[in-house]
C-alpha atoms as a PDB file:
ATOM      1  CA  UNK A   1       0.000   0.000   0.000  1.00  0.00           C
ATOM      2  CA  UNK A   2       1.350   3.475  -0.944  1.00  0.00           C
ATOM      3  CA  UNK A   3       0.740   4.636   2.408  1.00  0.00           C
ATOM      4  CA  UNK A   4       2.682   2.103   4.032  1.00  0.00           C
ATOM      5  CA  UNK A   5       5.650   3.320   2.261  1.00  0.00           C
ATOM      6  CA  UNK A   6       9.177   5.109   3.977  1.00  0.00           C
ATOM      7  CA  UNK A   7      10.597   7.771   1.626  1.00  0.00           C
ATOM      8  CA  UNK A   8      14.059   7.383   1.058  1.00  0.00           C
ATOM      9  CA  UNK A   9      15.795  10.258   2.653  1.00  0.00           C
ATOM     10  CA  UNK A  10      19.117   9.165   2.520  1.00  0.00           C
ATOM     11  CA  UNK A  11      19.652   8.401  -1.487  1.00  0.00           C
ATOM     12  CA  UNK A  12      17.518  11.980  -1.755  1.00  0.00           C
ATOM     13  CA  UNK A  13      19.920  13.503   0.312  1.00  0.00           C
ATOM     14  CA  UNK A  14      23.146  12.000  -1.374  1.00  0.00           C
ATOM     15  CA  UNK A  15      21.845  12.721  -4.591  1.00  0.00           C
ATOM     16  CA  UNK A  16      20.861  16.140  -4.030  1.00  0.00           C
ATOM     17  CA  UNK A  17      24.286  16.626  -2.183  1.00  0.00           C
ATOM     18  CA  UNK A  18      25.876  15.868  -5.267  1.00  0.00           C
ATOM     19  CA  UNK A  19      23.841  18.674  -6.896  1.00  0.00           C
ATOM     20  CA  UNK A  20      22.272  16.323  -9.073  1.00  0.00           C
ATOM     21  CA  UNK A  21      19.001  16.612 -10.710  1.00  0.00           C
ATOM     22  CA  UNK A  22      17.026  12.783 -11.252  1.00  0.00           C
ATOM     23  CA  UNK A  23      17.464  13.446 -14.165  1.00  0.00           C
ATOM     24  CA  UNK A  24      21.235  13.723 -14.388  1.00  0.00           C
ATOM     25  CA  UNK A  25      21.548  10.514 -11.434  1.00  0.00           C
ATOM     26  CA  UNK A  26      20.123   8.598 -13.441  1.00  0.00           C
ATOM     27  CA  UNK A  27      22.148   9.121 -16.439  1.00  0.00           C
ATOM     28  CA  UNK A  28      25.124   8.938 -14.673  1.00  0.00           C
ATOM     29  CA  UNK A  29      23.908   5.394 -13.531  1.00  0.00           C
ATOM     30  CA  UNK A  30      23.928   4.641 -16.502  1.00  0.00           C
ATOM     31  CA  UNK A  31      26.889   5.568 -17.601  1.00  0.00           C
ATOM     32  CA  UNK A  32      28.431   3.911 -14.263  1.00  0.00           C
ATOM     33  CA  UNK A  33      26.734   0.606 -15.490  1.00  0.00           C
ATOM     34  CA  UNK A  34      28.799   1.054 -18.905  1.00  0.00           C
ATOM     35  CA  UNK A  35      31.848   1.543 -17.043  1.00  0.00           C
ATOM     36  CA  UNK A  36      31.779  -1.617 -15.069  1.00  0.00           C
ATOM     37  CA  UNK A  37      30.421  -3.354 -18.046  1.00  0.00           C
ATOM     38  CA  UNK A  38      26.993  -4.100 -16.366  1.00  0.00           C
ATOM     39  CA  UNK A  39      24.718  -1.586 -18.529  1.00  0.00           C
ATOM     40  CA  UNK A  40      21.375  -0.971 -16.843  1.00  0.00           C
ATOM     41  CA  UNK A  41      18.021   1.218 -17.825  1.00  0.00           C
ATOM     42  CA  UNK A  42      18.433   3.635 -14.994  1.00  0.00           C
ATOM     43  CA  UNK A  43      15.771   6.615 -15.600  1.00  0.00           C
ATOM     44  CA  UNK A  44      14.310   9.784 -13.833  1.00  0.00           C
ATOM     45  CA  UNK A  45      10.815   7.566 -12.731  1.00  0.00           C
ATOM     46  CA  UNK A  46      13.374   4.680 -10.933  1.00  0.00           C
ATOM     47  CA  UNK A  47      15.178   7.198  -9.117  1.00  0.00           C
ATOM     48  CA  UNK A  48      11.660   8.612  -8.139  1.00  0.00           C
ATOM     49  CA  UNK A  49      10.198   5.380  -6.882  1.00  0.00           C
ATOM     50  CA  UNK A  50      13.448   4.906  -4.977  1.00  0.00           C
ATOM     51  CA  UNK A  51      13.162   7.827  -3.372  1.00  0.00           C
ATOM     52  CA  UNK A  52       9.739   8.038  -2.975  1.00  0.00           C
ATOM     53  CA  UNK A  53      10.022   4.246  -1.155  1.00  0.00           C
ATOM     54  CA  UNK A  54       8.425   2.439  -3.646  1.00  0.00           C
ATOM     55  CA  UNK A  55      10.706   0.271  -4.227  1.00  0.00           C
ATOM     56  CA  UNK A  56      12.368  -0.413  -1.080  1.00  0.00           C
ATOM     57  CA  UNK A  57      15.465  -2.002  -2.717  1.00  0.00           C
ATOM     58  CA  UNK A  58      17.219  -1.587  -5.444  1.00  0.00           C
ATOM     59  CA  UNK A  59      18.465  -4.837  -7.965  1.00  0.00           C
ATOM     60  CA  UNK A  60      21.852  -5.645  -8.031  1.00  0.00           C
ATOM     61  CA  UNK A  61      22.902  -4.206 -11.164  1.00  0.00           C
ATOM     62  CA  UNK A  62      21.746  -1.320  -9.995  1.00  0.00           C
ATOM     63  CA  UNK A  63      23.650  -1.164  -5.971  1.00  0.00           C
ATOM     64  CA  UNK A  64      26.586  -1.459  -8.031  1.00  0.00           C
ATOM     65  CA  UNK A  65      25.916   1.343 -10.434  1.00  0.00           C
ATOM     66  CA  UNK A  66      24.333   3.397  -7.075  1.00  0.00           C
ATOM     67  CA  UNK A  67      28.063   2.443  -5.664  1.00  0.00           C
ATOM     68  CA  UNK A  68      29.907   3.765  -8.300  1.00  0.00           C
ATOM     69  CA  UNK A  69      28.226   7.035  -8.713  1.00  0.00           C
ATOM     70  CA  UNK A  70      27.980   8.070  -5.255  1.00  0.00           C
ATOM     71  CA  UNK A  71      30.697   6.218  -3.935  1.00  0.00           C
ATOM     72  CA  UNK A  72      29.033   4.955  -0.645  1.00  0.00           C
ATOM     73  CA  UNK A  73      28.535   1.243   0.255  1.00  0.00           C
ATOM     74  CA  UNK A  74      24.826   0.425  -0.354  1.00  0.00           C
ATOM     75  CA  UNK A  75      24.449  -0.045   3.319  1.00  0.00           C
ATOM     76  CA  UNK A  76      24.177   3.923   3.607  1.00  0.00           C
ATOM     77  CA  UNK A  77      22.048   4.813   0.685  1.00  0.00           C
ATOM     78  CA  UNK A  78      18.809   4.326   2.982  1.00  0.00           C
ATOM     79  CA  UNK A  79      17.275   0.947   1.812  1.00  0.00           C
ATOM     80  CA  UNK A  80      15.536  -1.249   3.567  1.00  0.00           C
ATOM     81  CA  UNK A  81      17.285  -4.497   3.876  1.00  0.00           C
ATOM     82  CA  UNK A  82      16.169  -7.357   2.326  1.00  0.00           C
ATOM     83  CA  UNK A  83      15.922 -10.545   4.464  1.00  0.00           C
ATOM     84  CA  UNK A  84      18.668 -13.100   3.724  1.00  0.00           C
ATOM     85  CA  UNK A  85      20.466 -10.401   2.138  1.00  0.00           C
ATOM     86  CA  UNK A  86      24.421 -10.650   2.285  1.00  0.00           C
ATOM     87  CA  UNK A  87      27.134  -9.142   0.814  1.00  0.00           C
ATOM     88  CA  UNK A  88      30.376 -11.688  -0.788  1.00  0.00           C
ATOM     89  CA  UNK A  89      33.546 -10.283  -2.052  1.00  0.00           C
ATOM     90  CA  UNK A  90      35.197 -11.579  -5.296  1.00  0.00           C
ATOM     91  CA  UNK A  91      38.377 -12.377  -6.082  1.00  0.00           C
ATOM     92  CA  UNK A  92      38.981  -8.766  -7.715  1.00  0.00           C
ATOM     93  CA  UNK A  93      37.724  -6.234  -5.056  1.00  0.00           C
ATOM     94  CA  UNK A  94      34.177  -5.668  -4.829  1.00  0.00           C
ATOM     95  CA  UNK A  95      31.723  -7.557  -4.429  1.00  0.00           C
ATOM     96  CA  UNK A  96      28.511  -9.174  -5.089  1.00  0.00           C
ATOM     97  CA  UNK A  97      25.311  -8.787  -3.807  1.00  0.00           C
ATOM     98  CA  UNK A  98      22.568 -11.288  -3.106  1.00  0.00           C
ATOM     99  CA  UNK A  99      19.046 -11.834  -2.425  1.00  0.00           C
ATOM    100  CA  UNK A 100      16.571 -14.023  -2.194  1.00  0.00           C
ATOM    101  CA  UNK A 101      14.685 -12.476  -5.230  1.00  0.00           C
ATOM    102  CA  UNK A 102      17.726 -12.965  -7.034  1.00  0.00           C
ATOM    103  CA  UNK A 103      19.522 -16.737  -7.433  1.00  0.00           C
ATOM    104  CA  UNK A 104      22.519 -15.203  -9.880  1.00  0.00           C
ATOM    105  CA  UNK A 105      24.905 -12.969  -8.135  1.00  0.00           C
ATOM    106  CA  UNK A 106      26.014  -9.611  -9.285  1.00  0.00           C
ATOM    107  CA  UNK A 107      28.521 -10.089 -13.089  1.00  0.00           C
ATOM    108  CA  UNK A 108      31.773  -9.255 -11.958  1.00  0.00           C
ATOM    109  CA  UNK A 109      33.573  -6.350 -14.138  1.00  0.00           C
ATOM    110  CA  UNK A 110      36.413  -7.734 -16.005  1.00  0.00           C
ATOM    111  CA  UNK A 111      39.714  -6.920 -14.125  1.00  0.00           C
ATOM    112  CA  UNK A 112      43.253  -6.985 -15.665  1.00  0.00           C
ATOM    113  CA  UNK A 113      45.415  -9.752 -14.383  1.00  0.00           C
ATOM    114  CA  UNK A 114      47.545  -7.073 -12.111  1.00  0.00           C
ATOM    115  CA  UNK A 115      44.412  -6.456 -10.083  1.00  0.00           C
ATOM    116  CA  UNK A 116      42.685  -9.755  -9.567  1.00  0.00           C
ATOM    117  CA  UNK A 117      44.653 -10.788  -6.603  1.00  0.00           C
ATOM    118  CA  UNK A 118      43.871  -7.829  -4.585  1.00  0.00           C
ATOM    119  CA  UNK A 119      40.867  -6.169  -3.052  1.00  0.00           C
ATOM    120  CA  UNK A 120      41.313  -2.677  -0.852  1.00  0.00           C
ATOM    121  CA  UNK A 121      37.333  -2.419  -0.279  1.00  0.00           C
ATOM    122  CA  UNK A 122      36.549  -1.528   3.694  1.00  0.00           C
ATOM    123  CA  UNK A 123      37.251   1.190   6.691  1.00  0.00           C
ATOM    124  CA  UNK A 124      40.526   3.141   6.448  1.00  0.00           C
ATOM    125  CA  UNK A 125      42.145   5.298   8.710  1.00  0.00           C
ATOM    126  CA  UNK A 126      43.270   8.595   6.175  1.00  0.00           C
ATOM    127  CA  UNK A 127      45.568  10.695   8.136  1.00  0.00           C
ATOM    128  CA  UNK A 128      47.550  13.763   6.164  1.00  0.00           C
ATOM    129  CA  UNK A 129      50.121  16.246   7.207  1.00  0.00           C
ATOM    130  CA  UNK A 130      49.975  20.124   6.305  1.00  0.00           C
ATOM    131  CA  UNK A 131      51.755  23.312   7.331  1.00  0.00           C
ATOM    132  CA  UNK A 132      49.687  26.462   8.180  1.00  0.00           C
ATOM    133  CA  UNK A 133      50.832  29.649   6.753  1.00  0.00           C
ATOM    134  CA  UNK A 134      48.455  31.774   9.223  1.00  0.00           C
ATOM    135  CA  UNK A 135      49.513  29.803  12.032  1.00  0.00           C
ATOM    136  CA  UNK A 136      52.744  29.123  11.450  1.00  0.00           C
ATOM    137  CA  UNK A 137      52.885  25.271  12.522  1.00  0.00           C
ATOM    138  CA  UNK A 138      51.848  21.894  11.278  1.00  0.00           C
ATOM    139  CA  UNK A 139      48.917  20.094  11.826  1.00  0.00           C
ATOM    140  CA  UNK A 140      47.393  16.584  10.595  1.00  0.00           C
ATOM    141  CA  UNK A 141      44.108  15.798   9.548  1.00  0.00           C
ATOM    142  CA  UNK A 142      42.404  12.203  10.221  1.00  0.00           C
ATOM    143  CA  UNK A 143      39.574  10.838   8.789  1.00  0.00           C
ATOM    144  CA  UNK A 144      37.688   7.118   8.979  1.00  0.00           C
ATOM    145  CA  UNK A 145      36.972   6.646   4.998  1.00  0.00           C
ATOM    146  CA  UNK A 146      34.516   3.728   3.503  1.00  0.00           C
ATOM    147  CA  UNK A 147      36.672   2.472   0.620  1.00  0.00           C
ATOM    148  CA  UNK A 148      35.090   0.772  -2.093  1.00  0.00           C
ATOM    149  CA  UNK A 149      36.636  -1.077  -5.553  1.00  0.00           C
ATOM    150  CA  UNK A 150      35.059  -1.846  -8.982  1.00  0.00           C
ATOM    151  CA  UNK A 151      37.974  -3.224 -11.128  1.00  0.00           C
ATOM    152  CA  UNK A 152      40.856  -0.498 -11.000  1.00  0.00           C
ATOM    153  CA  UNK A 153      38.671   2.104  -9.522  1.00  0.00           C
ATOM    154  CA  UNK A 154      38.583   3.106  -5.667  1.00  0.00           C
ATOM    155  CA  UNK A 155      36.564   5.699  -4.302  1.00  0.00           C
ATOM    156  CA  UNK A 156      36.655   6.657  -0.227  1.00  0.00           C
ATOM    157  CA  UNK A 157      34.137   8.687   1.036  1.00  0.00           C
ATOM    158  CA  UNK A 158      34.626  10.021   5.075  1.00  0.00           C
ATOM    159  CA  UNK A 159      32.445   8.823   8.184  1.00  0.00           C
ATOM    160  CA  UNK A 160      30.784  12.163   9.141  1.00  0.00           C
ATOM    161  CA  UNK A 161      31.709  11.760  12.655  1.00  0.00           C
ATOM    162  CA  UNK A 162      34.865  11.169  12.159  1.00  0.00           C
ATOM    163  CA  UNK A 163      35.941  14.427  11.607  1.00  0.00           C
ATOM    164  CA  UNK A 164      33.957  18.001  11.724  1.00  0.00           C
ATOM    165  CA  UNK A 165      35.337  18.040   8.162  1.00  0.00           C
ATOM    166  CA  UNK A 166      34.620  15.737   4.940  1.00  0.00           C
ATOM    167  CA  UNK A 167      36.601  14.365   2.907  1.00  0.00           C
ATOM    168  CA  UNK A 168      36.394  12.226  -0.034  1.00  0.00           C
ATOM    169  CA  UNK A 169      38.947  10.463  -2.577  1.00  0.00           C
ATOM    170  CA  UNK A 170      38.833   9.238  -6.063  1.00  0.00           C
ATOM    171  CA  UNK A 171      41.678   6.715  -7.030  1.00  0.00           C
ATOM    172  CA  UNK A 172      42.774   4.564  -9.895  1.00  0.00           C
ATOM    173  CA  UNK A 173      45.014   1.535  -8.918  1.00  0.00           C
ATOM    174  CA  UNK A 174      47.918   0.013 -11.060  1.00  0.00           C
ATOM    175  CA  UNK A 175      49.822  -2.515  -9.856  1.00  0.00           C
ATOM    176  CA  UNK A 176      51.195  -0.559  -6.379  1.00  0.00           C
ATOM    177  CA  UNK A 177      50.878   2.931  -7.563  1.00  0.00           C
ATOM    178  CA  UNK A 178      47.557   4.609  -6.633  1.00  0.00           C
ATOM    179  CA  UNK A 179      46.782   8.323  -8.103  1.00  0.00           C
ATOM    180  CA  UNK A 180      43.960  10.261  -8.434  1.00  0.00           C
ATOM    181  CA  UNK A 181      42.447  13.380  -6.735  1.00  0.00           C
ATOM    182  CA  UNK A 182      40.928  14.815  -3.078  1.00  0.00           C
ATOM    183  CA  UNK A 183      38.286  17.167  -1.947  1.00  0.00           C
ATOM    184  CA  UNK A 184      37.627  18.142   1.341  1.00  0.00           C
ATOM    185  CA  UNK A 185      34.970  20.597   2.758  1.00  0.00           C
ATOM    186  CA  UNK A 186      36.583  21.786   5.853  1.00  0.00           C
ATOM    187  CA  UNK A 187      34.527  22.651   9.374  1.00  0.00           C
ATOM    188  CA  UNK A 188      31.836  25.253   8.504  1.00  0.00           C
ATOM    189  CA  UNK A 189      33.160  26.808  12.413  1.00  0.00           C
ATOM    190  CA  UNK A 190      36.714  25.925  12.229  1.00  0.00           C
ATOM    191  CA  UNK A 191      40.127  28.067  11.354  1.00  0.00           C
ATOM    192  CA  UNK A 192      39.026  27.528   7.631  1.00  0.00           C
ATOM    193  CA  UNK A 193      35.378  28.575   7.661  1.00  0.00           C
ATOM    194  CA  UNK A 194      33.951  25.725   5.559  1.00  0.00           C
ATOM    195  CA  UNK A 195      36.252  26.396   2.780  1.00  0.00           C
ATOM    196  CA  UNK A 196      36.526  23.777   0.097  1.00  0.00           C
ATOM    197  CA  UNK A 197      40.125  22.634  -0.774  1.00  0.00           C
ATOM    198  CA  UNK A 198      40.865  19.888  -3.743  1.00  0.00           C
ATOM    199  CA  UNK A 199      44.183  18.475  -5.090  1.00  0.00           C
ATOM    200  CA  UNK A 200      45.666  15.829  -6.575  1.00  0.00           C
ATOM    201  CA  UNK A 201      47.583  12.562  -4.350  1.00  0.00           C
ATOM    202  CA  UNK A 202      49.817   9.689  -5.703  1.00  0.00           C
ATOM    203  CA  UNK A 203      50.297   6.456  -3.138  1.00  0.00           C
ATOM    204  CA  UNK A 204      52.658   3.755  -2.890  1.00  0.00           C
ATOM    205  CA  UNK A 205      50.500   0.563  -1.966  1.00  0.00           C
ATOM    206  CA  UNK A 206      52.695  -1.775   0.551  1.00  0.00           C
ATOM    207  CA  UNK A 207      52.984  -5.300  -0.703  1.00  0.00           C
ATOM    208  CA  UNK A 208      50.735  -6.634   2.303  1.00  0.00           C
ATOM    209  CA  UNK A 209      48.212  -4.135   0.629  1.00  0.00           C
ATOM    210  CA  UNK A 210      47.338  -3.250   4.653  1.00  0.00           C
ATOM    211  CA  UNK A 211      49.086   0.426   3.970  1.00  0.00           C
ATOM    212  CA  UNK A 212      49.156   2.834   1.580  1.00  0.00           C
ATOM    213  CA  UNK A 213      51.949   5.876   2.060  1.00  0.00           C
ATOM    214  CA  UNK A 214      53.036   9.058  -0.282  1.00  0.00           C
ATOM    215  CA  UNK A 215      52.200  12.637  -1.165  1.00  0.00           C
ATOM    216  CA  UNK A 216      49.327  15.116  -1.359  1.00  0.00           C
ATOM    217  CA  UNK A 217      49.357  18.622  -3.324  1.00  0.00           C
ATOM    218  CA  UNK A 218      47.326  20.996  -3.415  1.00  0.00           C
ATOM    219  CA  UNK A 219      46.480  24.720  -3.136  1.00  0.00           C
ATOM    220  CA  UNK A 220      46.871  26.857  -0.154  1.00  0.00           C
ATOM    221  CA  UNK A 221      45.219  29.837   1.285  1.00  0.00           C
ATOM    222  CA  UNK A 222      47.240  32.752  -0.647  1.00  0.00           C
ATOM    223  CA  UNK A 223      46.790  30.377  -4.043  1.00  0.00           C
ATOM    224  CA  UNK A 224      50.233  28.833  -3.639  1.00  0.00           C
ATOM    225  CA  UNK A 225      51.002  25.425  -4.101  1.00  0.00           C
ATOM    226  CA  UNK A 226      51.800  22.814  -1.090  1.00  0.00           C
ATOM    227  CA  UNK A 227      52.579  19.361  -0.823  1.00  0.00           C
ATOM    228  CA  UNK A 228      52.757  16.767   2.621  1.00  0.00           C
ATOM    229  CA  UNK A 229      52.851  13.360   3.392  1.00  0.00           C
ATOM    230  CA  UNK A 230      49.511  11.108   3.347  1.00  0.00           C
ATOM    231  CA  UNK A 231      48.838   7.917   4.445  1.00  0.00           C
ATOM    232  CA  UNK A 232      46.152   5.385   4.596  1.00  0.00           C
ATOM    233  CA  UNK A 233      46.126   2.642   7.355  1.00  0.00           C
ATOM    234  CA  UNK A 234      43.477  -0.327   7.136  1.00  0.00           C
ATOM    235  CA  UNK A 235      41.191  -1.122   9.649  1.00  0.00           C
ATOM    236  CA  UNK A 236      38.160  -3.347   8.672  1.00  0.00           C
ATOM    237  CA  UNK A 237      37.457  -5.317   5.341  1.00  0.00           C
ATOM    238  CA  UNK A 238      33.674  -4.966   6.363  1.00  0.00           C
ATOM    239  CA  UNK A 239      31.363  -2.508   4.869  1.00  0.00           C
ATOM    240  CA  UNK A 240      28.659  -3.416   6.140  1.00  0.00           C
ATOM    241  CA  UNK A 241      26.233  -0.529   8.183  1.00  0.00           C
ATOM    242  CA  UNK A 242      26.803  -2.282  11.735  1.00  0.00           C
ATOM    243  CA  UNK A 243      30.660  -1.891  10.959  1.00  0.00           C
ATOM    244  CA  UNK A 244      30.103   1.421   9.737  1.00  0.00           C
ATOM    245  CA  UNK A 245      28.083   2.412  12.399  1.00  0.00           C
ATOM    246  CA  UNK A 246      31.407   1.909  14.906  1.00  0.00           C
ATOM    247  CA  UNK A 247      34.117   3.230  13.418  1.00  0.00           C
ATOM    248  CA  UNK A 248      31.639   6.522  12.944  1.00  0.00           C
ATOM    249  CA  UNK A 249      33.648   8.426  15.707  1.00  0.00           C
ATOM    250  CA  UNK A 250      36.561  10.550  15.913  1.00  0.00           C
ATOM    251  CA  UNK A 251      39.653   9.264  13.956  1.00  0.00           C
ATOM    252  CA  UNK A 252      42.470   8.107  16.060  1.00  0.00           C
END
């Protein structure tokens, strides 16, 4: 019954915090599905009836695509969990997600022979070093960060209480060298009144693929260009909201 249904807040919320229309989630869904070589028909009237609870869960070619785009686990995109429903990781990072409505598991995405053996999805520790200009000493910023994998792509997205800032990375992995960018929104009340900073970051993966250690740059306050160590430390291979839910606290 319509009435029984529980809007979707969080996906609304995640969406709109991307400053995405339906319209344009939904073709980026698509385009996601491409990507990971699982195309889909992702269109403005699905994202309504997800957000609108309709449909209180989405199919599995579709929590992929929803993973990929927003870079969250499915676990926080508000649906309702699905009884029996578990989450299995492949043998190339990822993984697959089942339900009883459902006997096949989610198609893997074809991953080069460099990746297969190793998977980085779960809860990091991100911790960064920078010098402050105004204050004339360093400082370090820590962050717990969800870290999820489809083929060579990683995406980390920070645990709001983790820090009064947010954070969020996008990665590409080959072999032990891991580049890509960073954005963080810093504390709306803090010594950088909400200001939005954004670089670039390469990392060295360690063989036990446990640690991953090397350099940030970036932009500073007067429009000059810094640089500082970064590292990130694992913690938990889980993603799942209960695991989530505990390491949602202040990075230490």
């Amino acid at each position: 019954m319509a009435g029984m249904t529980t809007p979707n807040t969080a996906l609304r919320a995640v969406r709109t915090g991307m400053r995405m229309s339906q319209d344009d989630f939904a073709r980026a869904l698509q385009a996601a599905g491409h990507r990971v070589g699982e195309p889909n028909d992702a269109n403005k009237r699905l994202v309504q009836r997800w957000e609108s609870g309709a449909i209180a869960a989405p199919r599995p070619v579709y929590a992929r695509a929803l993973e990929v785009v927003t870079g969250l686990p499915i676990s926080l995109l508000g649906f309702a969990a699905v009884p029996g429903e578990h989450v299995t990781r492949d043998e190339h990072g990822g993984h697959d997600l089942t339900s009883p409505m459902s006997s096949l598991a989610t198609p893997t995405p074809k991953s080069s022979p460099a990746l297969a053996h190793r998977s980085y999805e779960g809860v990091w520790l991100s911790r960064y070093q920078y010098y402050s200009s105004g204050r004339g000493d360093s400082f370090a910023g820590q962050h717990f960060v969800v870290l999820l994998q489809h083929g060579d792509r990683l995406t980390a997205r920070s645990l709001p209480g983790s820090a009064a800032s947010s954070l969020s990375l996008d990665l590409t992995v080959d072999g032990a060298v891991v580049t890509g960018t960073w954005v963080e929104q810093t504390d709306p009340t803090g010594y950088y009144r909400g200001a939005r900073y954004h670089g670039a970051i390469q990392l060295l993966a360690e063989p036990t693929g446990r640690r991953m250690a090397g350099k940030w740059v970036g932009f500073g306050k007067d429009m000059d260009i810094n640089t500082g160590p970064w590292e990130l430390v694992f913690r938990d291979a889980s993603t799942s909201k209960a695991t989530l839910d505990r390491y949602n606290t202040t990075a230490t």
